[in-house]
N, C-alpha and C. Protein backbone atom coordinates (compact mmCIF):
# COMPACT_ATOMS: atom_id res chain seq x y z
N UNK A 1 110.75 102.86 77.71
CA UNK A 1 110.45 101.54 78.24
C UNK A 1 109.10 101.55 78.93
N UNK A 2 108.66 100.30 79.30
CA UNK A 2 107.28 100.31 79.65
C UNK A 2 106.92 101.08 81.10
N UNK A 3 108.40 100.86 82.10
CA UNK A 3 108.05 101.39 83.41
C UNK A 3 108.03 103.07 83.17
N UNK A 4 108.36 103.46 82.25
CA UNK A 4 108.65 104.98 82.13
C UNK A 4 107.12 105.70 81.88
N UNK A 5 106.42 104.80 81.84
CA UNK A 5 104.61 105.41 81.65
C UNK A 5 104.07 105.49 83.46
N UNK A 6 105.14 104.91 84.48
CA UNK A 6 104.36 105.07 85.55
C UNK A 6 105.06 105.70 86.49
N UNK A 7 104.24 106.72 87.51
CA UNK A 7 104.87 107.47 88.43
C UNK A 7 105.31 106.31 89.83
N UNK A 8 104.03 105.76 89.47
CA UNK A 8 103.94 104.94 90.71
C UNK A 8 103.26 103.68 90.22
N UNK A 9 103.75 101.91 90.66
CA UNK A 9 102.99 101.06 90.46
C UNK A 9 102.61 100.39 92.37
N UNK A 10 100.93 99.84 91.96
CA UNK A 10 100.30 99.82 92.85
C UNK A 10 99.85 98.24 92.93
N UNK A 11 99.69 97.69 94.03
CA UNK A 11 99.42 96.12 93.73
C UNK A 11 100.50 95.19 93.60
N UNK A 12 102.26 95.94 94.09
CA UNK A 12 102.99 94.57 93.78
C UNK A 12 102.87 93.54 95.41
N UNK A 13 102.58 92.34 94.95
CA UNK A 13 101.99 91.51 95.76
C UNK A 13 102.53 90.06 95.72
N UNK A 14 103.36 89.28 95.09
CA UNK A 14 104.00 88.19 95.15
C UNK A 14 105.69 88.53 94.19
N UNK A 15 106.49 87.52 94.77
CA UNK A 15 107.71 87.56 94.34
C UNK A 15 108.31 87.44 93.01
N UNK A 16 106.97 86.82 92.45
CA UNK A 16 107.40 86.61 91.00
C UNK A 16 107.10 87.49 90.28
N UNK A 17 106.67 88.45 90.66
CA UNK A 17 105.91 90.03 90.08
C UNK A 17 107.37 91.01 90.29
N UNK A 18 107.92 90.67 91.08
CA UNK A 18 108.62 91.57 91.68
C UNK A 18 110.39 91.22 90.86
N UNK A 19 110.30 89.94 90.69
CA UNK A 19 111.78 89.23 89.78
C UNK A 19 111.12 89.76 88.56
N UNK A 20 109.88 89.78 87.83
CA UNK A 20 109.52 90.29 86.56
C UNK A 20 109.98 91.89 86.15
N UNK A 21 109.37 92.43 86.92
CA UNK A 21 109.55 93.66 87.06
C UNK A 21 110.86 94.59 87.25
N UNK A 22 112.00 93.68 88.27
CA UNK A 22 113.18 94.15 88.16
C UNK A 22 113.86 93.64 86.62
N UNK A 23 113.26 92.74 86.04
CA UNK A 23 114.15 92.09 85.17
C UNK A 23 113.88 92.95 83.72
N UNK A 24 112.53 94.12 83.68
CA UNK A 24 112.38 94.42 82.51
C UNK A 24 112.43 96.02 82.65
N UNK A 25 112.46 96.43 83.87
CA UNK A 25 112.96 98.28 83.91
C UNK A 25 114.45 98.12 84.25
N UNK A 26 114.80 99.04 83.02
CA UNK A 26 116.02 99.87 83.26
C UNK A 26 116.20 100.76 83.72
N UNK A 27 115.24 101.30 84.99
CA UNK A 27 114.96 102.98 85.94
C UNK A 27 114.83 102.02 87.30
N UNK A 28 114.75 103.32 88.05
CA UNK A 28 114.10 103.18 89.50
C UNK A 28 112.13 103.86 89.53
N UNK A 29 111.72 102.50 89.94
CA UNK A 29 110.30 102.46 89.81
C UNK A 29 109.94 102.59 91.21
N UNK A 30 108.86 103.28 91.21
CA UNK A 30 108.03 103.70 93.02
C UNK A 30 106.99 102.68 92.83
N UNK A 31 107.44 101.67 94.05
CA UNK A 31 106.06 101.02 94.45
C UNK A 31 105.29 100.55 95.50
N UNK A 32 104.41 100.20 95.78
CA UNK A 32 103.32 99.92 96.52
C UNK A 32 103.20 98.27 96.72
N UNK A 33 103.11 97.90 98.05
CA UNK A 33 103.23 96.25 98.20
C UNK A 33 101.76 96.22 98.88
N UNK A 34 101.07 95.76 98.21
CA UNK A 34 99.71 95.31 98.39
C UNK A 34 99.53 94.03 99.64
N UNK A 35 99.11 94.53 100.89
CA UNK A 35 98.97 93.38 101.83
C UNK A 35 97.62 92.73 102.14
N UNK A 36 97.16 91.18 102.45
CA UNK A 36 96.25 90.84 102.50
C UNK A 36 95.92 90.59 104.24
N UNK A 37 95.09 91.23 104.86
CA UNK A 37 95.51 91.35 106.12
C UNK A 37 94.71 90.49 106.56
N UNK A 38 92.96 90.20 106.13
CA UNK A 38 92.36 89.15 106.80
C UNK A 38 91.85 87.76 106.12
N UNK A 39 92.72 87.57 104.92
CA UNK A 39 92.62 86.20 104.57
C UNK A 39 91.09 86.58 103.57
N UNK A 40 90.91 87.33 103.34
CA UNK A 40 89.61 87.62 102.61
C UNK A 40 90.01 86.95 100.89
N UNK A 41 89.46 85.61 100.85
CA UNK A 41 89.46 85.06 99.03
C UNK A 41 89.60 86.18 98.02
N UNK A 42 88.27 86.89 98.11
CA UNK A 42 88.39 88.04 96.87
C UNK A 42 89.13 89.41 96.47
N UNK A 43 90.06 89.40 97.70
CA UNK A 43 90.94 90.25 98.29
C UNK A 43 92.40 90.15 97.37
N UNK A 44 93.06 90.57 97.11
CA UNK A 44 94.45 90.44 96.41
C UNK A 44 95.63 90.50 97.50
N UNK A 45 96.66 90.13 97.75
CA UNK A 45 98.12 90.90 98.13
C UNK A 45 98.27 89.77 98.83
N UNK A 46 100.01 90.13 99.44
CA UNK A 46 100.87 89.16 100.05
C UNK A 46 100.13 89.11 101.52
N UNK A 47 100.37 87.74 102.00
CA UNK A 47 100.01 87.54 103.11
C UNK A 47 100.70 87.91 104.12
N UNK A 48 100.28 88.11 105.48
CA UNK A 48 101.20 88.39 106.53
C UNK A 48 102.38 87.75 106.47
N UNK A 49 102.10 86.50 106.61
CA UNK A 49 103.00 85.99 106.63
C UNK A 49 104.24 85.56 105.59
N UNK A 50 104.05 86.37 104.14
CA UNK A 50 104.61 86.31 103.74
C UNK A 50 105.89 87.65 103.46
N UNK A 51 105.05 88.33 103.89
CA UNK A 51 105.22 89.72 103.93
C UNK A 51 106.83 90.14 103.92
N UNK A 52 107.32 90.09 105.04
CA UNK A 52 108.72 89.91 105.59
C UNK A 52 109.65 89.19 104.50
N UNK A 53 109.36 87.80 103.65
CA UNK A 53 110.47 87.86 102.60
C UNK A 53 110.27 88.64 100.94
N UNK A 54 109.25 89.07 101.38
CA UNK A 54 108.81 90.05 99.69
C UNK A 54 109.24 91.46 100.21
N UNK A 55 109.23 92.16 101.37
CA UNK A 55 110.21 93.11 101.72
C UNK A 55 111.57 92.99 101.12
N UNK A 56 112.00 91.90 101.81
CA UNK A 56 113.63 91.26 101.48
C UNK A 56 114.19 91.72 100.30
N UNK A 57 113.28 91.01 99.85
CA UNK A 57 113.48 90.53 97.83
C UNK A 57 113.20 91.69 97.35
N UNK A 58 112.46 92.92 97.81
CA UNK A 58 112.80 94.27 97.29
C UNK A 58 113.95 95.26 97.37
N UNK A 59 114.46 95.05 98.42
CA UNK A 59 115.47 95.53 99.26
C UNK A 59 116.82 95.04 98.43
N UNK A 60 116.60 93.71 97.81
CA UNK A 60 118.13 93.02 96.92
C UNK A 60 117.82 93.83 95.73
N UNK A 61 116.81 94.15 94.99
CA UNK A 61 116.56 94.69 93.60
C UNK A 61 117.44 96.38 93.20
N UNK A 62 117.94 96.34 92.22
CA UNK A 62 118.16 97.91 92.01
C UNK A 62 117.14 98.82 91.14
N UNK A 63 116.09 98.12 91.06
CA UNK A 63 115.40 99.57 90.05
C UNK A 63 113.92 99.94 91.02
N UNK A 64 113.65 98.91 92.13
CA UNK A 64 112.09 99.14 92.49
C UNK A 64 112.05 99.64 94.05
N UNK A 65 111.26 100.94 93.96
CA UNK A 65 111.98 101.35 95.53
C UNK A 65 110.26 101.26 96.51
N UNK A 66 110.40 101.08 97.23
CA UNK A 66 109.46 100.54 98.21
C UNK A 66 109.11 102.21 98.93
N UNK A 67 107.92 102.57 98.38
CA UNK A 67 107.28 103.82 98.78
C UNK A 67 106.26 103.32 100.10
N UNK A 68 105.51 102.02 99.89
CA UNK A 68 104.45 102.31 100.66
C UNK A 68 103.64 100.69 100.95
N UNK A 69 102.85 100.40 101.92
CA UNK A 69 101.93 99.55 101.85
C UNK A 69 100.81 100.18 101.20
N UNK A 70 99.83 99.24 100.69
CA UNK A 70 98.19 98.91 100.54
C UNK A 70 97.97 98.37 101.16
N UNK A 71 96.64 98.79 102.58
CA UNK A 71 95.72 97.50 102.95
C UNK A 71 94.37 97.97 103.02
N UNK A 72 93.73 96.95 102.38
CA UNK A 72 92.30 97.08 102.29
C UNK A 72 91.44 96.49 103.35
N UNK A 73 90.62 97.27 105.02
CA UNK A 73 90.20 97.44 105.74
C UNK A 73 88.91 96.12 105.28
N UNK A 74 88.60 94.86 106.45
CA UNK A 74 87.82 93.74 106.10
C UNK A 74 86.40 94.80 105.87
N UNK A 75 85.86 94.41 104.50
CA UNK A 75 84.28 94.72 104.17
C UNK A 75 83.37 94.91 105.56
N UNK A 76 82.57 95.75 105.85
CA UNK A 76 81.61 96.05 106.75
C UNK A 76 82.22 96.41 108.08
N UNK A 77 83.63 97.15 107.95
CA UNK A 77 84.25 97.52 109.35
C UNK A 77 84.16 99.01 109.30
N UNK A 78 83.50 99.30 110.43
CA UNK A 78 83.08 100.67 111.17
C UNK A 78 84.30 101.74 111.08
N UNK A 79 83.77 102.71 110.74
CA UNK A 79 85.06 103.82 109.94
C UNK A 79 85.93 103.89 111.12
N UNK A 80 85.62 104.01 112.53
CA UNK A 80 86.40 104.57 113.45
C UNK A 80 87.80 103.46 113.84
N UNK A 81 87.15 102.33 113.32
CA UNK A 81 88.18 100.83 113.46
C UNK A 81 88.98 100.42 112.05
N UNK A 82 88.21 101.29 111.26
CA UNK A 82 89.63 101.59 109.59
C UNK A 82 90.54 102.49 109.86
N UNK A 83 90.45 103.21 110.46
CA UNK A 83 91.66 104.01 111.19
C UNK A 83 93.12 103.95 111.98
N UNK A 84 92.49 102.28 112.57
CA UNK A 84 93.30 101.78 113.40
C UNK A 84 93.90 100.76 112.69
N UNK A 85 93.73 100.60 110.98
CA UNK A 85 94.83 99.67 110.82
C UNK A 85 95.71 99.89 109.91
């Protein structure tokens, strides 16, 4: 099946990605929830505030197991203050 080519998927970021995805692996898939932390347009992932029911909606699924966040640190922030988020 198609999920069986990945160790890990990276970038899941809205709910309808996430009903897709349970609906077409027949395994348990490792993934990554991509967060959008400062509203940045060209930026990808769930918003803060959405954050909390796309947890949820992973948590009801049986094949997709929640390894990890992504967040991508706002453009032109000083290494010592990428650390801190």
């Amino acid at each position: 099946s198609l999920g069986d080519q990945f160790a890990l998927v990276q970038s899941v970021d809205r709910p309808s990605l996430v009903k897709e995805m349970e609906r077409r692996w027949t395994h348990c898939q490792n993934i990554l929830v991509e967060v959008q932390i400062e509203g940045e347009p060209q930026k990808a992932g769930a918003s803060l505030k959405d954050l909390p029911g796309l947890l949820e909606l992973i948590q009801t699924t049986s094949h997709l197991r929640l390894r990890g966040l992504m967040v991508m640190p706002p453009a032109g922030l000083p290494d010592n203050q990428k650390r801190q988020i």
